[in-house]
ModelCIF file with pLDDT and N, C-alpha, C, O atoms, coordinates in Angstrom:
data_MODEL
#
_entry.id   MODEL 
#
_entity.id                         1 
_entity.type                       polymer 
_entity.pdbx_number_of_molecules   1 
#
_entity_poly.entity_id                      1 
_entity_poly.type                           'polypeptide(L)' 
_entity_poly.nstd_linkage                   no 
_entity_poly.nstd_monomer                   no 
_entity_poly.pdbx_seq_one_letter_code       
;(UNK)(UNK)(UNK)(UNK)(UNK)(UNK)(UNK)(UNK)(UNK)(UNK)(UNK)(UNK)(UNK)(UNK)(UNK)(UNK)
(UNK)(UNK)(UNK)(UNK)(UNK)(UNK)(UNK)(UNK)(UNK)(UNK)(UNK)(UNK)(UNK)(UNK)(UNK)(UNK)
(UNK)(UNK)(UNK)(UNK)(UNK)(UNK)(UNK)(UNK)(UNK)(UNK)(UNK)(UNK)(UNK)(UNK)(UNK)
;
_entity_poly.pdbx_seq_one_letter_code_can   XXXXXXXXXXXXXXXXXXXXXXXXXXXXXXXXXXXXXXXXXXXXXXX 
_entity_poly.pdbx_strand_id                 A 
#
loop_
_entity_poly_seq.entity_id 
_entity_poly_seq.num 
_entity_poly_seq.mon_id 
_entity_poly_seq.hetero 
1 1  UNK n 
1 2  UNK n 
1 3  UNK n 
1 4  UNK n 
1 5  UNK n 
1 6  UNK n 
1 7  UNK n 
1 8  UNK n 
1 9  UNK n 
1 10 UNK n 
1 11 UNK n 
1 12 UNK n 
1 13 UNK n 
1 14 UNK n 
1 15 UNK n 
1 16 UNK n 
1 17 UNK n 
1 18 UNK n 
1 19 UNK n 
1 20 UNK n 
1 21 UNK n 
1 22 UNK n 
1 23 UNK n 
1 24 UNK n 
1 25 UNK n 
1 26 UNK n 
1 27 UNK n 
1 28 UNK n 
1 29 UNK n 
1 30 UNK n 
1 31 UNK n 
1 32 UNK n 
1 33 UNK n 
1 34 UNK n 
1 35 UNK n 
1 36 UNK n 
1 37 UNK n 
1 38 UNK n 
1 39 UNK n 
1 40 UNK n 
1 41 UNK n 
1 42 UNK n 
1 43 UNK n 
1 44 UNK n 
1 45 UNK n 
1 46 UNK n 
1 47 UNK n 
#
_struct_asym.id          A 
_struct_asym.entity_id   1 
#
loop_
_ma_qa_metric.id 
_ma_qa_metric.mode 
_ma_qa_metric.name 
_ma_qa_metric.software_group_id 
_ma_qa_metric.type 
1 global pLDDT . pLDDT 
2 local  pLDDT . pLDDT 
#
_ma_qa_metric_global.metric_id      1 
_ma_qa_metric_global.metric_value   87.98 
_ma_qa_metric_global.model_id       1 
_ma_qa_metric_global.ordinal_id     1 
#
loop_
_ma_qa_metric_local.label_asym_id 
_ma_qa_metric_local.label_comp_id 
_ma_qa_metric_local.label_seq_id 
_ma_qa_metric_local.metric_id 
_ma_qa_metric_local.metric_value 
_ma_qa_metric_local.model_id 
_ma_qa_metric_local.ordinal_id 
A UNK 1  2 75.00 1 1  
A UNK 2  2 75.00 1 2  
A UNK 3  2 75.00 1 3  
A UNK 4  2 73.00 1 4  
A UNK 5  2 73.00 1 5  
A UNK 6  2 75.00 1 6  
A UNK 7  2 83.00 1 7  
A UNK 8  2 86.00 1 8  
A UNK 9  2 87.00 1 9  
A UNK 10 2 89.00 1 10 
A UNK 11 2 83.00 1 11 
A UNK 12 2 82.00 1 12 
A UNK 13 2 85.00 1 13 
A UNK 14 2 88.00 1 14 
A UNK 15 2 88.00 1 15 
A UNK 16 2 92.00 1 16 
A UNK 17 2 88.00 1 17 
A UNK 18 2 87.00 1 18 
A UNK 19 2 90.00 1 19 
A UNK 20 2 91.00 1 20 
A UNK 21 2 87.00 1 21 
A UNK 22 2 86.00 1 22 
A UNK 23 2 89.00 1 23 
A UNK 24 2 88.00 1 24 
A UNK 25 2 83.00 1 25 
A UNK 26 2 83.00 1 26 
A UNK 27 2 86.00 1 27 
A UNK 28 2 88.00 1 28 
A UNK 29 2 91.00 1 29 
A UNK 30 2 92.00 1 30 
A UNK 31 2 94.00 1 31 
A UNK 32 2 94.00 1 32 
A UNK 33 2 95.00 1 33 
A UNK 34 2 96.00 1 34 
A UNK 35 2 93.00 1 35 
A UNK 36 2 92.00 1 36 
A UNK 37 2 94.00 1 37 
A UNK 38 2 92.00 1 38 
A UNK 39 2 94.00 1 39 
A UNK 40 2 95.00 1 40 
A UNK 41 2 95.00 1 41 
A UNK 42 2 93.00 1 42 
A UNK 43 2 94.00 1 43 
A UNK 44 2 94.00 1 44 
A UNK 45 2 93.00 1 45 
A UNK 46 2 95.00 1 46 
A UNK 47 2 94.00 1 47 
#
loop_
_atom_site.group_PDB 
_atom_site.id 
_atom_site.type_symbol 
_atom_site.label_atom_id 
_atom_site.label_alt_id 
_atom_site.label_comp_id 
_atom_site.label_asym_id 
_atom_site.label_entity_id 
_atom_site.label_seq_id 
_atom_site.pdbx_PDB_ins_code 
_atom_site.Cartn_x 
_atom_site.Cartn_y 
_atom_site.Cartn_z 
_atom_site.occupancy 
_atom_site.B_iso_or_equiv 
_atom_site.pdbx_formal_charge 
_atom_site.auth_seq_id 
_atom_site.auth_comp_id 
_atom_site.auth_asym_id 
_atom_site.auth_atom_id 
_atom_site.pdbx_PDB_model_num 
ATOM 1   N N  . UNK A 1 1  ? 7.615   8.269   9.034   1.00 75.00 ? 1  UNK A N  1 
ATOM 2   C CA . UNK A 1 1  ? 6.463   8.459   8.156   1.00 75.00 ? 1  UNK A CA 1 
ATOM 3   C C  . UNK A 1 1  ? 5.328   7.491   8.531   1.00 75.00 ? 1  UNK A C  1 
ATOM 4   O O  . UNK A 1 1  ? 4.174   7.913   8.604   1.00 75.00 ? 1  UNK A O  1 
ATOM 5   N N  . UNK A 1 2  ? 5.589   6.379   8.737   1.00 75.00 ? 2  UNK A N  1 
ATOM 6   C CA . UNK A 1 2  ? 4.491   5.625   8.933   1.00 75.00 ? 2  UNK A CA 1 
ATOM 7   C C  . UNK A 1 2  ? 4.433   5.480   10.177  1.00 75.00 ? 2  UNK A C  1 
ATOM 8   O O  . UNK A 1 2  ? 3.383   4.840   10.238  1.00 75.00 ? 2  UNK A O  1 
ATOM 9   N N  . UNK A 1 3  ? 4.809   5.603   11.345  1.00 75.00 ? 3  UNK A N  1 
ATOM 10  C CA . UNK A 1 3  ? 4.511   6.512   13.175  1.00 75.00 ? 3  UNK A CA 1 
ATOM 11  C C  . UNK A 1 3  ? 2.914   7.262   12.528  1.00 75.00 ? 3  UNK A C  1 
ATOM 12  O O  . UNK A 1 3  ? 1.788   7.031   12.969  1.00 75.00 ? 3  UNK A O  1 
ATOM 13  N N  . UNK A 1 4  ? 3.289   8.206   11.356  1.00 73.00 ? 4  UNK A N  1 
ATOM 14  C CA . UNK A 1 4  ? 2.403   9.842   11.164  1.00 73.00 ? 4  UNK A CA 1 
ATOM 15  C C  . UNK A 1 4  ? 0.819   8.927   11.122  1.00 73.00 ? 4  UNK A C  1 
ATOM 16  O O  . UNK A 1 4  ? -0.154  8.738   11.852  1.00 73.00 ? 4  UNK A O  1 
ATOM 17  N N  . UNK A 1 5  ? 1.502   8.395   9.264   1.00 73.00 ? 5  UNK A N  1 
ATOM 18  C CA . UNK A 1 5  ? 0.082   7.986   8.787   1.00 73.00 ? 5  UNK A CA 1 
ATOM 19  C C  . UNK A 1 5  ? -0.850  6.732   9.347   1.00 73.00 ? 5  UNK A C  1 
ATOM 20  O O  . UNK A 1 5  ? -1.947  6.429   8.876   1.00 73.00 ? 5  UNK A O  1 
ATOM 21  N N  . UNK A 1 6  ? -0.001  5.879   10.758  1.00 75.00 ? 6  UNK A N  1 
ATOM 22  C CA . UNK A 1 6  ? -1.058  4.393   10.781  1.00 75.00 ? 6  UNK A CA 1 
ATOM 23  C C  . UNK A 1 6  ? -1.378  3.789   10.062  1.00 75.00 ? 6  UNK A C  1 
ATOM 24  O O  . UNK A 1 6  ? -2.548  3.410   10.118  1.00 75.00 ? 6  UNK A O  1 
ATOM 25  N N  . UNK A 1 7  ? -0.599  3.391   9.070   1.00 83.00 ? 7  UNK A N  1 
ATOM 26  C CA . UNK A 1 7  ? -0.783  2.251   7.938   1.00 83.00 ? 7  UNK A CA 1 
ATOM 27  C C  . UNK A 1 7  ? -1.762  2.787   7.093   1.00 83.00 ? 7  UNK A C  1 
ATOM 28  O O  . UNK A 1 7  ? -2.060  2.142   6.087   1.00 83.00 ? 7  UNK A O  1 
ATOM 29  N N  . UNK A 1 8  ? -2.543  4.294   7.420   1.00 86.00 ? 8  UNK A N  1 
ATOM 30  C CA . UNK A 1 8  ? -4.146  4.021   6.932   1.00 86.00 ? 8  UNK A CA 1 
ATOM 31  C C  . UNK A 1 8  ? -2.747  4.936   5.331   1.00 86.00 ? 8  UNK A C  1 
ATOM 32  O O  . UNK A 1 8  ? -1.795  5.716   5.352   1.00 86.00 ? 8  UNK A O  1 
ATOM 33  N N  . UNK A 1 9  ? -3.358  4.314   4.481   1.00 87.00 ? 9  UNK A N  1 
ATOM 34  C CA . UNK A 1 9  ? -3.333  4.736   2.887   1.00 87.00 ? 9  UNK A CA 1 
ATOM 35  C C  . UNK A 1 9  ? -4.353  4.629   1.905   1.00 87.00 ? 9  UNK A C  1 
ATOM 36  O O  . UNK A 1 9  ? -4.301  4.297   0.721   1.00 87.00 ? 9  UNK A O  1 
ATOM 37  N N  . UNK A 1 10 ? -5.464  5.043   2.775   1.00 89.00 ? 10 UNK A N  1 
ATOM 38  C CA . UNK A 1 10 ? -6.713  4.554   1.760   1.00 89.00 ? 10 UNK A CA 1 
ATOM 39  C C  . UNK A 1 10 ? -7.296  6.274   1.005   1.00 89.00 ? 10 UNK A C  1 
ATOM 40  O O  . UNK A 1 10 ? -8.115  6.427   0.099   1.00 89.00 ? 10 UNK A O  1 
ATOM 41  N N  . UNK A 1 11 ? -6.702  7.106   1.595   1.00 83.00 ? 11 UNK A N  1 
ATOM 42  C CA . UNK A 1 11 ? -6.552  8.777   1.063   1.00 83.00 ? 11 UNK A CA 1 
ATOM 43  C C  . UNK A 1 11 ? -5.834  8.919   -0.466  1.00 83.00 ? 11 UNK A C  1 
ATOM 44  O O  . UNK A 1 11 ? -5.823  10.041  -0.972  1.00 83.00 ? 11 UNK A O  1 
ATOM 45  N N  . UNK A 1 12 ? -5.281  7.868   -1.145  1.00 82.00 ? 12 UNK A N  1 
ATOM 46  C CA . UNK A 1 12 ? -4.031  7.845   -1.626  1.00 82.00 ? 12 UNK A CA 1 
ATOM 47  C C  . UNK A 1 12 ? -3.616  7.483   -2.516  1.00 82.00 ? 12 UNK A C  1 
ATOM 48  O O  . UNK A 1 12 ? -3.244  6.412   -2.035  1.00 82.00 ? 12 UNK A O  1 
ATOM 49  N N  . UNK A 1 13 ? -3.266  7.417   -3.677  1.00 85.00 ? 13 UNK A N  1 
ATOM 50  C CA . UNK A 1 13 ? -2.575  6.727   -5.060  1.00 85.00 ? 13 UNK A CA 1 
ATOM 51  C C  . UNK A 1 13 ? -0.848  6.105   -4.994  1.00 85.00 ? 13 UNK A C  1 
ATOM 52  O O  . UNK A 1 13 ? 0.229   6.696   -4.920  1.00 85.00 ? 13 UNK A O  1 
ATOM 53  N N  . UNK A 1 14 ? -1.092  5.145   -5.040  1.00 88.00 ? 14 UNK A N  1 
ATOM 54  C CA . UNK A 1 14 ? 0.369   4.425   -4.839  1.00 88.00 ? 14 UNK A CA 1 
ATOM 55  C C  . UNK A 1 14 ? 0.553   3.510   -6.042  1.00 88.00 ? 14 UNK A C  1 
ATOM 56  O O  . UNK A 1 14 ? -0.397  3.321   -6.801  1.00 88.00 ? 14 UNK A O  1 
ATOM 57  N N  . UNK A 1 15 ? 1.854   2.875   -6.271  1.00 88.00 ? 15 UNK A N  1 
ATOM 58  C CA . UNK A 1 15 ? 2.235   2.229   -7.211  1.00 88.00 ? 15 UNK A CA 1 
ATOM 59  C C  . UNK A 1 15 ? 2.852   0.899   -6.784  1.00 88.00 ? 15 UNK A C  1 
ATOM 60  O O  . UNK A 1 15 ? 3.396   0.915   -5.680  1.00 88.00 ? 15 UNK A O  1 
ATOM 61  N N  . UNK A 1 16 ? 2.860   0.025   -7.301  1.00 92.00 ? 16 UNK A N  1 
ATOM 62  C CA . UNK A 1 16 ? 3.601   -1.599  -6.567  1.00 92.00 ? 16 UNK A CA 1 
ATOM 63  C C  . UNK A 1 16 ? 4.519   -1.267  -5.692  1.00 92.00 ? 16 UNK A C  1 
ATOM 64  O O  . UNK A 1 16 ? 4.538   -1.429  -4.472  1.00 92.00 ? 16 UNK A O  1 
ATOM 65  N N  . UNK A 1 17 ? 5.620   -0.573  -6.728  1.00 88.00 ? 17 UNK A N  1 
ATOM 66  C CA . UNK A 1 17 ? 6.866   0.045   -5.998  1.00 88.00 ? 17 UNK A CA 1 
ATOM 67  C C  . UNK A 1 17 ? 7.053   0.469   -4.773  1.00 88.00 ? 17 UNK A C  1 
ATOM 68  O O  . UNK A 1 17 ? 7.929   0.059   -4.011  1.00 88.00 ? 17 UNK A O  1 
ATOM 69  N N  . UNK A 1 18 ? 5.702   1.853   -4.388  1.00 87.00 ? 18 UNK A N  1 
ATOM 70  C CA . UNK A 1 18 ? 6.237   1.793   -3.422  1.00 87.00 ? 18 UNK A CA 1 
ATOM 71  C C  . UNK A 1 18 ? 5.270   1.249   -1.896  1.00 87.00 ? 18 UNK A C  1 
ATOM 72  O O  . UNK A 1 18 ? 5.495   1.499   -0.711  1.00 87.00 ? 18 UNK A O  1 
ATOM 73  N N  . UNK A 1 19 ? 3.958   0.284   -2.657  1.00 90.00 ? 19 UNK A N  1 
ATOM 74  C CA . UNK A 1 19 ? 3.796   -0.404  -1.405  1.00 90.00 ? 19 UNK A CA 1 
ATOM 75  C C  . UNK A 1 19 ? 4.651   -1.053  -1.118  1.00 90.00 ? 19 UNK A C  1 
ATOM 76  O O  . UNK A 1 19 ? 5.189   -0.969  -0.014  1.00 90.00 ? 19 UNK A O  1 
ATOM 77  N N  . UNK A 1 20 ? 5.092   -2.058  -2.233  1.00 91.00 ? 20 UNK A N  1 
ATOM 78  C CA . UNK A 1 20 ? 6.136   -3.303  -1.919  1.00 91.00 ? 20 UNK A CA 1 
ATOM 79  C C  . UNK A 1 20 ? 7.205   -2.811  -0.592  1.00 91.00 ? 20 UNK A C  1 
ATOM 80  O O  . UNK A 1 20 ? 7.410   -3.481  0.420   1.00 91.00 ? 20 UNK A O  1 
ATOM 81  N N  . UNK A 1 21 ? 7.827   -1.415  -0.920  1.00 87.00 ? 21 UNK A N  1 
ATOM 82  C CA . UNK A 1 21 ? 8.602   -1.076  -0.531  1.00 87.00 ? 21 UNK A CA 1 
ATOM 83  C C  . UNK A 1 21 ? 8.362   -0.938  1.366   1.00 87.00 ? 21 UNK A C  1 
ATOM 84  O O  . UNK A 1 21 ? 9.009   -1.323  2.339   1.00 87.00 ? 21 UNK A O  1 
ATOM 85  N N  . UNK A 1 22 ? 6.846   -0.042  1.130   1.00 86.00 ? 22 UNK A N  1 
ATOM 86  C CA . UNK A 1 22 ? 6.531   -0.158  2.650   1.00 86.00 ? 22 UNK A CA 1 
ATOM 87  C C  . UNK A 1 22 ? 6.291   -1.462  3.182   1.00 86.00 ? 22 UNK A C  1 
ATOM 88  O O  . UNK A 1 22 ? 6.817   -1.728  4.263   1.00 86.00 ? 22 UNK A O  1 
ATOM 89  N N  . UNK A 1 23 ? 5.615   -2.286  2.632   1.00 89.00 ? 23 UNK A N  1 
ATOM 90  C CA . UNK A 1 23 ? 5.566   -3.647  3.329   1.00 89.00 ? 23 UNK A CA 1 
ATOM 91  C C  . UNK A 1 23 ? 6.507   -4.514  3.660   1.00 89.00 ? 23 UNK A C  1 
ATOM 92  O O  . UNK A 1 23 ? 6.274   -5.448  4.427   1.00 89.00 ? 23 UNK A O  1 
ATOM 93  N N  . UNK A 1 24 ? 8.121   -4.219  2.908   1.00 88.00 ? 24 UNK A N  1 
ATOM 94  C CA . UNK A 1 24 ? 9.221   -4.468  3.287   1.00 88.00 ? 24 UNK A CA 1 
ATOM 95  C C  . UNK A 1 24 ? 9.972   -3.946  4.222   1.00 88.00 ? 24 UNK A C  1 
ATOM 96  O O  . UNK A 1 24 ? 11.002  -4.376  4.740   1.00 88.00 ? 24 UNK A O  1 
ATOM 97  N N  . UNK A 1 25 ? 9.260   -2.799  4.432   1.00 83.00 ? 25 UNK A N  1 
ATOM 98  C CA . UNK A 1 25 ? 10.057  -1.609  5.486   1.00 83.00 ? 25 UNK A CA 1 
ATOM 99  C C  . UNK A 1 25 ? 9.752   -1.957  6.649   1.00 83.00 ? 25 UNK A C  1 
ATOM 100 O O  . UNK A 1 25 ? 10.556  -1.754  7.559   1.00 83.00 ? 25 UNK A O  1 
ATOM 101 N N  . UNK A 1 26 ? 8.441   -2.602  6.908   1.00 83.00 ? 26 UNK A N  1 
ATOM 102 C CA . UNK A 1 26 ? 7.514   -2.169  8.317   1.00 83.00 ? 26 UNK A CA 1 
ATOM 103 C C  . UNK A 1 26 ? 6.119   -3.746  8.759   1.00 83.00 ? 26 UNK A C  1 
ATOM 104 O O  . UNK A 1 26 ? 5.198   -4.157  8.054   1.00 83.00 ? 26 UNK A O  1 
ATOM 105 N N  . UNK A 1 27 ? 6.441   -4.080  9.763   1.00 86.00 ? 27 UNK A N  1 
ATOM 106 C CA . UNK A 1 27 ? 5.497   -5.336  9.880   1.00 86.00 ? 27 UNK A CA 1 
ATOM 107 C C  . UNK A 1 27 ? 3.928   -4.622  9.815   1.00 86.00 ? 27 UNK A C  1 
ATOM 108 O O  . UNK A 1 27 ? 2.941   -5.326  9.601   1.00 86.00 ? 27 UNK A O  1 
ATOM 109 N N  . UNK A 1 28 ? 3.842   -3.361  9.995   1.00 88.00 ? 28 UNK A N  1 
ATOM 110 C CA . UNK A 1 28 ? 2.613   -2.731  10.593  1.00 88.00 ? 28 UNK A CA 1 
ATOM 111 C C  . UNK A 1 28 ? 1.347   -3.358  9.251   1.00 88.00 ? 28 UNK A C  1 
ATOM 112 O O  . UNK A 1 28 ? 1.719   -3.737  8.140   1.00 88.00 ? 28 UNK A O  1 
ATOM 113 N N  . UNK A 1 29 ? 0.332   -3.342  9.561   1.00 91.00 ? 29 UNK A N  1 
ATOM 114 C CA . UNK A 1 29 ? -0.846  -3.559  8.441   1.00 91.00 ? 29 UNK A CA 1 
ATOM 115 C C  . UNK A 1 29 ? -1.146  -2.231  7.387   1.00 91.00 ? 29 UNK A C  1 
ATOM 116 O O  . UNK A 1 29 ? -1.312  -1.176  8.000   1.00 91.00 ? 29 UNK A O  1 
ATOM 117 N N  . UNK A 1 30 ? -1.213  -2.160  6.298   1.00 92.00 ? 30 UNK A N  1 
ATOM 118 C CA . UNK A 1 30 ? -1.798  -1.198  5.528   1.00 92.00 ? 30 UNK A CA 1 
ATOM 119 C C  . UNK A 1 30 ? -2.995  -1.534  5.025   1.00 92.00 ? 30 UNK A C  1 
ATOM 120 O O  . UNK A 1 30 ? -3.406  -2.639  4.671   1.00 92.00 ? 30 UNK A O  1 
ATOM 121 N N  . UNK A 1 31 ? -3.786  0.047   5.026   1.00 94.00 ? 31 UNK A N  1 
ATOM 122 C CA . UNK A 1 31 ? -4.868  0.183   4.822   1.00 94.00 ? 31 UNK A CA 1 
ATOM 123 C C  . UNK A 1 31 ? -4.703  0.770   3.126   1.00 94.00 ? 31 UNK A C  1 
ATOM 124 O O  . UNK A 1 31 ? -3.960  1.703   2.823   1.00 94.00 ? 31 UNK A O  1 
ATOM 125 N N  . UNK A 1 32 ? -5.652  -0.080  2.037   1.00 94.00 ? 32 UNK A N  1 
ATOM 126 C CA . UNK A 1 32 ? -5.807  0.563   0.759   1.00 94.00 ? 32 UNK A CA 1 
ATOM 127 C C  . UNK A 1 32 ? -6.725  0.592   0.087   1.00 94.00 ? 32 UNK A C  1 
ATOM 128 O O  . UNK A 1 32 ? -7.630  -0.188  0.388   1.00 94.00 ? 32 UNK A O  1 
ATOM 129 N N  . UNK A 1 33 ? -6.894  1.384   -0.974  1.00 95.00 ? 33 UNK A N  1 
ATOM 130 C CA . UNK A 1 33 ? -8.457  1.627   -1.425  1.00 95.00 ? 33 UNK A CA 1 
ATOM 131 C C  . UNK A 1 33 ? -8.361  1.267   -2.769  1.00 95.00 ? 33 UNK A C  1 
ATOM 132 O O  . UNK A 1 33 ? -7.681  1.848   -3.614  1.00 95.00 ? 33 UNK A O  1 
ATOM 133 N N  . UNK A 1 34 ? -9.365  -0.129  -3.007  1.00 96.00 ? 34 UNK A N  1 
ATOM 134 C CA . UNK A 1 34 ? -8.762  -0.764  -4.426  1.00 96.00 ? 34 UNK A CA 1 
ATOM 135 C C  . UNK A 1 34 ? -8.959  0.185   -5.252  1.00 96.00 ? 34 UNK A C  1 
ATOM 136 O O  . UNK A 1 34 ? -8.086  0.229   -6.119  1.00 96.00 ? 34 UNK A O  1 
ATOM 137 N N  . UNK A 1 35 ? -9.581  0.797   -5.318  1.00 93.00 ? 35 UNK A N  1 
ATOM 138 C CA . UNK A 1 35 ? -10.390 1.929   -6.579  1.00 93.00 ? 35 UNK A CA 1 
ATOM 139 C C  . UNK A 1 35 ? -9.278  2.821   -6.889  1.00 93.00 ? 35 UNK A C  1 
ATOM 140 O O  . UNK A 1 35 ? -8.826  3.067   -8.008  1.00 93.00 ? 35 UNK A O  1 
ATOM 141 N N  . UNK A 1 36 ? -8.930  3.229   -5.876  1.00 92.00 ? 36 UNK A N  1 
ATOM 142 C CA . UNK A 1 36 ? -7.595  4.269   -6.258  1.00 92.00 ? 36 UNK A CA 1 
ATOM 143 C C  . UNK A 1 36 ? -6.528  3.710   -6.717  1.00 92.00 ? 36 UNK A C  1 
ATOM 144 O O  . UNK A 1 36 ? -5.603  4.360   -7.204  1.00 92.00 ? 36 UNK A O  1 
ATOM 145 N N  . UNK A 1 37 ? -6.540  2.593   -6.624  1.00 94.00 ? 37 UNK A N  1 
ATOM 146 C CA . UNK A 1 37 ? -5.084  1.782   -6.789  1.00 94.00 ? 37 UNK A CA 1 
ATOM 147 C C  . UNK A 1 37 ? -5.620  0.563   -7.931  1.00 94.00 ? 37 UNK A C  1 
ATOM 148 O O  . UNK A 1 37 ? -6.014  -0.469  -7.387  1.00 94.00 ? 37 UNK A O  1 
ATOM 149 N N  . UNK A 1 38 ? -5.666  0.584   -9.354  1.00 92.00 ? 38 UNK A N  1 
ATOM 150 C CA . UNK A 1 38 ? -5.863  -0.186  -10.137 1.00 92.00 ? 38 UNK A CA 1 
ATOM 151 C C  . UNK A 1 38 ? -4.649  -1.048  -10.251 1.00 92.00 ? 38 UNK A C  1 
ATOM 152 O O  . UNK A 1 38 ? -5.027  -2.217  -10.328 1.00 92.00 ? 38 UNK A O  1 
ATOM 153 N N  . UNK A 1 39 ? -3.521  -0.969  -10.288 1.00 94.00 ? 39 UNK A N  1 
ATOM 154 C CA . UNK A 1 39 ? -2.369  -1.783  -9.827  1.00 94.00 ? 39 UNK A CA 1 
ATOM 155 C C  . UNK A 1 39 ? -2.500  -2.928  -9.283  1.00 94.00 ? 39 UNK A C  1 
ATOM 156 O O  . UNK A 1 39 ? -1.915  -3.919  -9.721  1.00 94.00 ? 39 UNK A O  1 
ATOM 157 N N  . UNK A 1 40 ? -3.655  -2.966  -7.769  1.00 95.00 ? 40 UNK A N  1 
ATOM 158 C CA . UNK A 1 40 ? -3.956  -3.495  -6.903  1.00 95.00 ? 40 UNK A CA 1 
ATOM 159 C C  . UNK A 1 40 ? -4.062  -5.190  -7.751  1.00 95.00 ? 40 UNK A C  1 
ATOM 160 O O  . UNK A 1 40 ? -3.459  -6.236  -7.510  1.00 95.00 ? 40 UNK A O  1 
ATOM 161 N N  . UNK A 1 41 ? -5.290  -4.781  -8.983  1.00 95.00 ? 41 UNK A N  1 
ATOM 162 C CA . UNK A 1 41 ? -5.929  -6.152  -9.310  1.00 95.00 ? 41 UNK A CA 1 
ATOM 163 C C  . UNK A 1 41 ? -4.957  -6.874  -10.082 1.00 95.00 ? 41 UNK A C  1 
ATOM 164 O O  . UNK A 1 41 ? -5.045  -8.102  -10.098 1.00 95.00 ? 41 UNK A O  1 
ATOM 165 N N  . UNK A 1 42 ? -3.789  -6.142  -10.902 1.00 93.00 ? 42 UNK A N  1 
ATOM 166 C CA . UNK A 1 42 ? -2.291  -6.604  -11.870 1.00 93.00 ? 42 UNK A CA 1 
ATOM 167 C C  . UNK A 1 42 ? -1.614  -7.142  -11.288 1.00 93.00 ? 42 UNK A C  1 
ATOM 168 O O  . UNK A 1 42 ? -0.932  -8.065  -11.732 1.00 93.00 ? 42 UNK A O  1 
ATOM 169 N N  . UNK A 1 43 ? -1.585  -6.600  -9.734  1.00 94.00 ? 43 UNK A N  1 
ATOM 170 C CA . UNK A 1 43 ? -0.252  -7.654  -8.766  1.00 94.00 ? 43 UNK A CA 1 
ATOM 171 C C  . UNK A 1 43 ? -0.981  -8.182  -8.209  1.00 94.00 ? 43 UNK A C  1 
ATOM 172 O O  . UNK A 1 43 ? -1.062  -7.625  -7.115  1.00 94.00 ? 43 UNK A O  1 
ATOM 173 N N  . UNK A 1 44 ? -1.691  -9.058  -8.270  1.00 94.00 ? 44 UNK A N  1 
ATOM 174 C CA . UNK A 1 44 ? -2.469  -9.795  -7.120  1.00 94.00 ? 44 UNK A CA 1 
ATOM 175 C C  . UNK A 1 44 ? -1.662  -11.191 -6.797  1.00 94.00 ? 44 UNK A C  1 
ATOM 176 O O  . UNK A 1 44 ? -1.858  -11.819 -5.757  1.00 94.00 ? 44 UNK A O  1 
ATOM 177 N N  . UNK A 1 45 ? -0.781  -11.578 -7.758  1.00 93.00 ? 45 UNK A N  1 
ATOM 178 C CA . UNK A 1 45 ? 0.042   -12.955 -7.483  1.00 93.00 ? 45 UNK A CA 1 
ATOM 179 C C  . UNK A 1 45 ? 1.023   -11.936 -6.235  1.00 93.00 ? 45 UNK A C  1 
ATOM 180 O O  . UNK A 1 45 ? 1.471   -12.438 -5.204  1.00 93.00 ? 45 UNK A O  1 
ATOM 181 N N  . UNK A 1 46 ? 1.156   -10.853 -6.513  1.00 95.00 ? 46 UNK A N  1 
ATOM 182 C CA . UNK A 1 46 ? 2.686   -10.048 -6.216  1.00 95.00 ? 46 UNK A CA 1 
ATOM 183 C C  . UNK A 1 46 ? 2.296   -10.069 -4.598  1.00 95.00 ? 46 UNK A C  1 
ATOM 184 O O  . UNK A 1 46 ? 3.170   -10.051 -3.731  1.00 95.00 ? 46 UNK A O  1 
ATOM 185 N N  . UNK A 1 47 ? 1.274   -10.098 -4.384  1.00 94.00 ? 47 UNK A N  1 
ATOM 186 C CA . UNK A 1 47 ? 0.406   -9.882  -2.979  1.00 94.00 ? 47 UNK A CA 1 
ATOM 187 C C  . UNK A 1 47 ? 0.528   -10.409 -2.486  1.00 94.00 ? 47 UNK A C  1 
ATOM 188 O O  . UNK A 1 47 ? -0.047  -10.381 -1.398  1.00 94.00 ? 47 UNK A O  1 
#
């Protein structure tokens, strides 16, 4: 899955869960779009 997308996730609505999850999965960089992702500003220690 992430070969497909190139880290880019800025198309996209995600939840802590499952960035956390990709950023645990994969050294690669992700791309995100704060606006879509209000989560973003709640986990910011989590970051």
């Amino acid at each position: 899955f992430l070969s497909k997308v190139g880290g880019d996730l800025t198309s996209y609505c995600l939840n802590w869960e499952l960035l956390h999850y990709l950023l645990q999965s994969s050294a690669q960089t992700f791309t995100v779009n704060v606006r879509k992702n209000s989560f973003l500003q709640e986990s910011i220690a989590r970051l």
